[in-house]
C-alpha atoms as a PDB file:
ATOM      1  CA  UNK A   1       0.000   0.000   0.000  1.00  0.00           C
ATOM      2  CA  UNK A   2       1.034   3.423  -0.394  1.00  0.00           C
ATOM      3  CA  UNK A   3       1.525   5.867   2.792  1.00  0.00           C
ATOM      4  CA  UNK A   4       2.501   9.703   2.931  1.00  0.00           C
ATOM      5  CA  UNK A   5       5.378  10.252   5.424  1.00  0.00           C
ATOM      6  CA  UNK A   6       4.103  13.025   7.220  1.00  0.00           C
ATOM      7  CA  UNK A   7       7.241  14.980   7.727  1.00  0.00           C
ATOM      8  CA  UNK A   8       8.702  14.903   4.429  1.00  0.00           C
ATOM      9  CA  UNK A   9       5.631  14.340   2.495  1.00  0.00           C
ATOM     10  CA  UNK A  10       7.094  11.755   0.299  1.00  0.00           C
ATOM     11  CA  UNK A  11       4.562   9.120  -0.720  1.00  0.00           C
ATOM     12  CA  UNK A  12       6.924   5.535  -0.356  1.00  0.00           C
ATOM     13  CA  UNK A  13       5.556   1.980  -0.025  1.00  0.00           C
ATOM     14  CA  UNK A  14       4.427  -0.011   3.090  1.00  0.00           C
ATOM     15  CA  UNK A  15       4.082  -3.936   3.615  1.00  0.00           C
ATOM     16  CA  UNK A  16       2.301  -5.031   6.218  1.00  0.00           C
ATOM     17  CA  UNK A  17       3.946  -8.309   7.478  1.00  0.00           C
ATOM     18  CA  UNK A  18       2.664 -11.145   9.498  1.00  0.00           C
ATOM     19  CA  UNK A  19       3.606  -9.674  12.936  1.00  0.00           C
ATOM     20  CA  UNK A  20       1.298  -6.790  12.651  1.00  0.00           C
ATOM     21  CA  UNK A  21       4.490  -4.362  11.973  1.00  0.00           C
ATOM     22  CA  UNK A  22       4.912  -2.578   8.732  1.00  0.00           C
ATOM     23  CA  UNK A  23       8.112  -2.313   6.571  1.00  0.00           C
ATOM     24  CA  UNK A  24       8.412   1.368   5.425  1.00  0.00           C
ATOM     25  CA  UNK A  25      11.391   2.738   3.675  1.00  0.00           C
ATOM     26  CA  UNK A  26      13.403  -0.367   4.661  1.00  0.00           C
ATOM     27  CA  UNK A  27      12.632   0.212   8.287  1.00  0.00           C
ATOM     28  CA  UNK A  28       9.947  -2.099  10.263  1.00  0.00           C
ATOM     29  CA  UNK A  29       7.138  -0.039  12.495  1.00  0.00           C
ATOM     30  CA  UNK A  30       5.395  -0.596  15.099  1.00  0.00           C
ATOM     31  CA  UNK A  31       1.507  -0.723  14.223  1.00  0.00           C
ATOM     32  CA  UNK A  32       0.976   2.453  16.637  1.00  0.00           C
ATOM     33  CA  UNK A  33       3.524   4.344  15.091  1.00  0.00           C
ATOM     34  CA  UNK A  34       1.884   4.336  11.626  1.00  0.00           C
ATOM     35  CA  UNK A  35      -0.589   6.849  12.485  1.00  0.00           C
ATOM     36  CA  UNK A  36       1.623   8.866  14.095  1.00  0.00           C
ATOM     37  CA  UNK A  37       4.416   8.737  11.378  1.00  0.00           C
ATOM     38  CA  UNK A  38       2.121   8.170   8.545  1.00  0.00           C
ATOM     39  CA  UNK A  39      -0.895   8.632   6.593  1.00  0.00           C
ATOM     40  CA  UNK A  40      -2.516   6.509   3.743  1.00  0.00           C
ATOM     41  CA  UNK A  41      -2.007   8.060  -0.073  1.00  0.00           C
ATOM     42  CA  UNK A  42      -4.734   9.468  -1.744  1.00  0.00           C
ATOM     43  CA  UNK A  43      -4.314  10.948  -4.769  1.00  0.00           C
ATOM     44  CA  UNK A  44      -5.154  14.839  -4.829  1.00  0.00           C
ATOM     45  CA  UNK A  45      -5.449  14.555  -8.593  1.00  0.00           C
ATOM     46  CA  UNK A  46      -7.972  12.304  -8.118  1.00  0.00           C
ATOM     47  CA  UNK A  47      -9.871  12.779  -5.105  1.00  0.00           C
ATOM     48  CA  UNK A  48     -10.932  15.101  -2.091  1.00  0.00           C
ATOM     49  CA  UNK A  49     -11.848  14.719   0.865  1.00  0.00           C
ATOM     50  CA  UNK A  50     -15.205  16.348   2.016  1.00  0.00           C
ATOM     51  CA  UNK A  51     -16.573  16.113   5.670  1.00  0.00           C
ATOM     52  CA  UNK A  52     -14.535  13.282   6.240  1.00  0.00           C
ATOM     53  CA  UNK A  53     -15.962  11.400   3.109  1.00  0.00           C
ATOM     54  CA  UNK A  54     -13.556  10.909  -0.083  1.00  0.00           C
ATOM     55  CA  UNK A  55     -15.877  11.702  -2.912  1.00  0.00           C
ATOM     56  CA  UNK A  56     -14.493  11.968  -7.057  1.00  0.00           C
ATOM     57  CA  UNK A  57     -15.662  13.599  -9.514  1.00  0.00           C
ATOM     58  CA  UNK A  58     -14.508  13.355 -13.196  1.00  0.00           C
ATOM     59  CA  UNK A  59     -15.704  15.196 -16.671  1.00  0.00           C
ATOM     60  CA  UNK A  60     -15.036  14.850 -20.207  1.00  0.00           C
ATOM     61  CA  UNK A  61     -16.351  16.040 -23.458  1.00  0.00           C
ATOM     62  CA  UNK A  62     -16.529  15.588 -26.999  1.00  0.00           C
ATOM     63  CA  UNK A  63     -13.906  18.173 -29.210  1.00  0.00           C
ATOM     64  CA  UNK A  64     -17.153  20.151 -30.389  1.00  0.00           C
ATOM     65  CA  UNK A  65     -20.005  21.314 -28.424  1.00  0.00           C
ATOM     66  CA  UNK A  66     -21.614  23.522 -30.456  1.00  0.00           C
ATOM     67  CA  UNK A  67     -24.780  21.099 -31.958  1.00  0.00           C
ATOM     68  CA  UNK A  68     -25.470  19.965 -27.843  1.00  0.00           C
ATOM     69  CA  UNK A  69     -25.050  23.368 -26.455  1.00  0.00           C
ATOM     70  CA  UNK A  70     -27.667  24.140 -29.176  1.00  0.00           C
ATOM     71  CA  UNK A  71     -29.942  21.201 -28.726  1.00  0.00           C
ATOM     72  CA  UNK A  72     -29.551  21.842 -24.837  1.00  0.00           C
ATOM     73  CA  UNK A  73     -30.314  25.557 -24.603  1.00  0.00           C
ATOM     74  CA  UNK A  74     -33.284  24.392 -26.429  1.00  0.00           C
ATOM     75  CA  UNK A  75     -34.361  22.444 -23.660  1.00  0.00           C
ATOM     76  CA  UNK A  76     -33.811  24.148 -21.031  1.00  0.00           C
ATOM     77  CA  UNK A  77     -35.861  26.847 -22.448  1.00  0.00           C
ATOM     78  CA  UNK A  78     -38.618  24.181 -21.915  1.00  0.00           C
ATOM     79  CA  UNK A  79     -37.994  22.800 -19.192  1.00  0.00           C
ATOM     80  CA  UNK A  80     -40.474  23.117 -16.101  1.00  0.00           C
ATOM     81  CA  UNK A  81     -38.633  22.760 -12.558  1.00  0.00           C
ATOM     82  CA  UNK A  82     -39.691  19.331 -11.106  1.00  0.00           C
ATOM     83  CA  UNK A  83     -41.898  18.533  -8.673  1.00  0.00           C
ATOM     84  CA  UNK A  84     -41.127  17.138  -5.225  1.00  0.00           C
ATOM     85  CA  UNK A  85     -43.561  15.217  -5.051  1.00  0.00           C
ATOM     86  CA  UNK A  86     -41.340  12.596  -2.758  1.00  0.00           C
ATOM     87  CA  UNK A  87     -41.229  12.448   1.045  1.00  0.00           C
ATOM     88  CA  UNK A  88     -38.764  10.962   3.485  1.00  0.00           C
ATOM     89  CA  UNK A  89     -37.595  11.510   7.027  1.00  0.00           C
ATOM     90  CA  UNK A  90     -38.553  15.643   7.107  1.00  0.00           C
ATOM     91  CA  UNK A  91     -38.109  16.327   3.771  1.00  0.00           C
ATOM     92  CA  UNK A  92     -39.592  16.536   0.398  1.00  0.00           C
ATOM     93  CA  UNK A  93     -37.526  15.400  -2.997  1.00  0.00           C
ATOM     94  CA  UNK A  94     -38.049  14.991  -6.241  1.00  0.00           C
ATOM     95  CA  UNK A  95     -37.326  11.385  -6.941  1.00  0.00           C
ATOM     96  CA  UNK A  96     -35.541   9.901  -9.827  1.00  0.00           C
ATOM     97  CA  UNK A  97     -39.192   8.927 -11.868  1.00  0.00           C
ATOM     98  CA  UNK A  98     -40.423  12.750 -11.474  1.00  0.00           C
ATOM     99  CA  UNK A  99     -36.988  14.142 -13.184  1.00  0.00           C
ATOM    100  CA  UNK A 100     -36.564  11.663 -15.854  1.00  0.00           C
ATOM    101  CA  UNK A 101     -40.442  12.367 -16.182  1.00  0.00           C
ATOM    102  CA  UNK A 102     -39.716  15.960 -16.846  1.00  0.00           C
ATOM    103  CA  UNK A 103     -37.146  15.827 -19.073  1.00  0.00           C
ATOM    104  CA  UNK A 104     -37.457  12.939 -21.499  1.00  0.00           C
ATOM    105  CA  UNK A 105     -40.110  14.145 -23.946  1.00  0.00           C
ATOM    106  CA  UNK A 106     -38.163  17.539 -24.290  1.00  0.00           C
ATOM    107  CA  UNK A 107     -34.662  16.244 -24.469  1.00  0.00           C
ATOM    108  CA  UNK A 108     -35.525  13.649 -26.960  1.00  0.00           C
ATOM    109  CA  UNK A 109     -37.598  15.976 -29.328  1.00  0.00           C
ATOM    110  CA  UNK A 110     -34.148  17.568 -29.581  1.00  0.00           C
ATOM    111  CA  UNK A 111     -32.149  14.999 -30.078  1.00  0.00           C
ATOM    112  CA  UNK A 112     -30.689  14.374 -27.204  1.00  0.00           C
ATOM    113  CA  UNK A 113     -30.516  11.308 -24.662  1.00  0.00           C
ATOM    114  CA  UNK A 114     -29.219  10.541 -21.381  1.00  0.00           C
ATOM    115  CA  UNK A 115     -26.852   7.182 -20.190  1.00  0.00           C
ATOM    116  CA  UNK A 116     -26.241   6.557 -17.149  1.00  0.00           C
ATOM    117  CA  UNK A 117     -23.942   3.816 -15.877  1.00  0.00           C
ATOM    118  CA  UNK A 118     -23.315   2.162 -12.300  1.00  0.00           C
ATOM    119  CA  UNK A 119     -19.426   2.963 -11.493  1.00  0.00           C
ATOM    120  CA  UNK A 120     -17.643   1.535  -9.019  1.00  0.00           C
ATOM    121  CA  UNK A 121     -13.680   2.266  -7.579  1.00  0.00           C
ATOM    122  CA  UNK A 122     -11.382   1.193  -4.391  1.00  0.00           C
ATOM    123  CA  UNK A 123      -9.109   4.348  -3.625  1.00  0.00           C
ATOM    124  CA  UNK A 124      -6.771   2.886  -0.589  1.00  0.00           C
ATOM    125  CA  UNK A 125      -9.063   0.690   1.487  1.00  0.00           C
ATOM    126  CA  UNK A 126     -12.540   2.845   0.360  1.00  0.00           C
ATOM    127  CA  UNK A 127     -14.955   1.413  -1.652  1.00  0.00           C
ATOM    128  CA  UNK A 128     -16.556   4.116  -3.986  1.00  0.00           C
ATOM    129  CA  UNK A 129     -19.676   3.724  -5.720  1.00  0.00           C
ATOM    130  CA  UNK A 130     -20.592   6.183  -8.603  1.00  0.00           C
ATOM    131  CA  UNK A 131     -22.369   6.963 -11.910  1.00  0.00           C
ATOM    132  CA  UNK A 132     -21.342   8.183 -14.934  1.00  0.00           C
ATOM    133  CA  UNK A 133     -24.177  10.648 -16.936  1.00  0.00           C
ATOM    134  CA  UNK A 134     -23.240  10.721 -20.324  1.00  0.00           C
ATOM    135  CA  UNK A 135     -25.647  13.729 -22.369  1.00  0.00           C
ATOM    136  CA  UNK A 136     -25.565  12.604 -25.481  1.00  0.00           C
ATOM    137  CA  UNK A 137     -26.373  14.652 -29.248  1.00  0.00           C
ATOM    138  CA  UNK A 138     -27.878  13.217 -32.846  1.00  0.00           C
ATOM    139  CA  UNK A 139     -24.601  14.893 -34.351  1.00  0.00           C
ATOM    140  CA  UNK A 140     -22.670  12.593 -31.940  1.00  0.00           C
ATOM    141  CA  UNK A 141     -21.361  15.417 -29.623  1.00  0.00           C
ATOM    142  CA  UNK A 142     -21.219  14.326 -25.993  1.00  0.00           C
ATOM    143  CA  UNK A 143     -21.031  15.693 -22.222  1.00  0.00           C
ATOM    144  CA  UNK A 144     -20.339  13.215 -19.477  1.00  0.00           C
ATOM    145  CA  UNK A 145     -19.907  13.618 -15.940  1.00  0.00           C
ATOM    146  CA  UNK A 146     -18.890  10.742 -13.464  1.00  0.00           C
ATOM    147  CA  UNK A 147     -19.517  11.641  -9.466  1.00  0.00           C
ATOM    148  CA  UNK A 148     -18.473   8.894  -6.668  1.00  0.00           C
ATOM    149  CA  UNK A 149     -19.398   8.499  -2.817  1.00  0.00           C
ATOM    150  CA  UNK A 150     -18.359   5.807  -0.682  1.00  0.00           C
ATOM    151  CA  UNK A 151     -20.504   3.102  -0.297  1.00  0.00           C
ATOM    152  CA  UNK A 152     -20.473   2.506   3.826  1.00  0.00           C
ATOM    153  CA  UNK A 153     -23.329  -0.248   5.678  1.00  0.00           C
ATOM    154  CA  UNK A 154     -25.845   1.407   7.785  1.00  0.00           C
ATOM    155  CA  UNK A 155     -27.227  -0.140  10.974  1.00  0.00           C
ATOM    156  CA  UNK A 156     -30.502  -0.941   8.674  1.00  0.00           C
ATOM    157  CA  UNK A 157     -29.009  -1.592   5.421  1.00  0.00           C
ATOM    158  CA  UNK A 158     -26.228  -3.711   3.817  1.00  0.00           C
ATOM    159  CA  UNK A 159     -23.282  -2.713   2.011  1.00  0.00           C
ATOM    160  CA  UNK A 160     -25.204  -3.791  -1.163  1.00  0.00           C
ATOM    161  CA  UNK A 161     -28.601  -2.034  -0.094  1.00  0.00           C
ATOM    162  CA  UNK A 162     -26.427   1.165   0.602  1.00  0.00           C
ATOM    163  CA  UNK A 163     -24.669   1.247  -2.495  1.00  0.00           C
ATOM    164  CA  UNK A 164     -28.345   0.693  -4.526  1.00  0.00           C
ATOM    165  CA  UNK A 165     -28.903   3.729  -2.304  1.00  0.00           C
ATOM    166  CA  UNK A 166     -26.263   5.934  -3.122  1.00  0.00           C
ATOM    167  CA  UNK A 167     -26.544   5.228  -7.113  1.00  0.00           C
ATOM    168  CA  UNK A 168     -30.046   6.183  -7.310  1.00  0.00           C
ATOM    169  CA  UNK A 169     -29.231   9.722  -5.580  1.00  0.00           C
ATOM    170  CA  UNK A 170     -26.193  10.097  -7.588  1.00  0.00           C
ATOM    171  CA  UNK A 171     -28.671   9.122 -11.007  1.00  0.00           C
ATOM    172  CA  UNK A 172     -30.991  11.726  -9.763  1.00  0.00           C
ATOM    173  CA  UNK A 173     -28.219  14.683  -9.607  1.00  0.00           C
ATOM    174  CA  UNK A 174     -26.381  13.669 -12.146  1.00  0.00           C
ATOM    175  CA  UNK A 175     -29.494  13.873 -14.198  1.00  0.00           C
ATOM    176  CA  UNK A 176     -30.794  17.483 -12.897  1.00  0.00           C
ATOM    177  CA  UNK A 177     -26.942  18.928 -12.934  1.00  0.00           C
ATOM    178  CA  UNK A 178     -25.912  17.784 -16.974  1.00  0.00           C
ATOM    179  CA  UNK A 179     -29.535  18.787 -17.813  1.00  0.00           C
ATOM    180  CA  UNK A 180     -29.480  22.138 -15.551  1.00  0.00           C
ATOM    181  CA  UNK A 181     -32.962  21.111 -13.926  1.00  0.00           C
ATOM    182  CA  UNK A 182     -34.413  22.697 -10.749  1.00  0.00           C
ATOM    183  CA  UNK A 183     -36.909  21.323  -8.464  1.00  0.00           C
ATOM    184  CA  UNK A 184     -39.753  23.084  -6.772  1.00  0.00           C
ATOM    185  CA  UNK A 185     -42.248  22.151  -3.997  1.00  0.00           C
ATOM    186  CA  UNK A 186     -45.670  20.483  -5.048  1.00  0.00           C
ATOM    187  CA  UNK A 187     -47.387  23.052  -3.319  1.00  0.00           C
ATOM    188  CA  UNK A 188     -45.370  26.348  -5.121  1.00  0.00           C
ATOM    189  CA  UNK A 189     -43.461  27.199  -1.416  1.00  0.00           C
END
């Protein structure tokens, strides 16, 4: 695994060996010192962390934009905001079935469509869930954003359950952010 010494802030290699020590730059530690000598690598390039939680997010695009940015402005000058129509815990949302709802006659009247696929990453020891929204043009011009959380059991849920969890809110933003939808209360508040 890789570990960031935190005085020189060189990222080397440790091996954990059968003892419970680690070998680090050709010295053996003691398990306590680790966290007091060093921290595990994760990649700044690649990831931040937010509130304690390492999220990622990653975008690409087609070399042209110009017959999407078209197609999209388009829409959007259509576009209604959603309804939250949804209720959980003390809070109203609009659920995943309200913004694709909203948005799929529109987009697809101007050629556009939406793909979204299930993503999933280990960055150290954290498992990271994530989806990939791809907004796609007739002319083949494309936008895609990729967002990842990590996937963590809950007292009521499994690690499986919770990951479902997490890509279905992840689909849902993904979808309002690359489409530049806004949500509203059911009862105009």
């Amino acid at each position: 695994m890789k570990v960031v010494n935190i005085k020189t802030k060189d990222v080397v290699d440790a091996t954990k060996n059968e003892d419970g020590t680690f070998t680090v730059e050709g010295n053996t530690v003691k398990a306590e010192e680790m966290g007091r000598l060093y921290k595990k690598y994760v990649p700044e390039e690649q990831s931040a962390n937010v509130g304690g939680a390492i999220t990622e997010t990653v975008s690409s695009q087609s070399e042209q934009l110009n017959e999407l940015g078209k197609a999209l402005a388009l829409c959007q000058g259509e576009f209604e905001a959603v309804k939250k129509g949804t209720k959980a815990f003390n809070y109203n949302y609009a659920d995943l079935e309200a913004v694709l709802a909203a948005s799929r006659d529109i987009t697809s009247k101007h050629g556009l469509s939406v793909v979204q696929m299930n993503m999933s990453k280990t960055i150290g020891d954290n498992l990271l869930v994530g989806v990939r929204t791809m907004l796609l043009h007739e002319s083949g011009q494309w936008i895609s954003g990729e967002i990842y959380v990590p996937a963590v059991k809950s007292k009521s849920n499994t690690l499986v359950q919770m990951a479902g969890v997490n890509i279905t809110y992840l689909r849902r933003y993904g979808l309002q952010s690359i489409l530049g939808l806004a949500t509203t209360d059911t009862d105009g508040v």
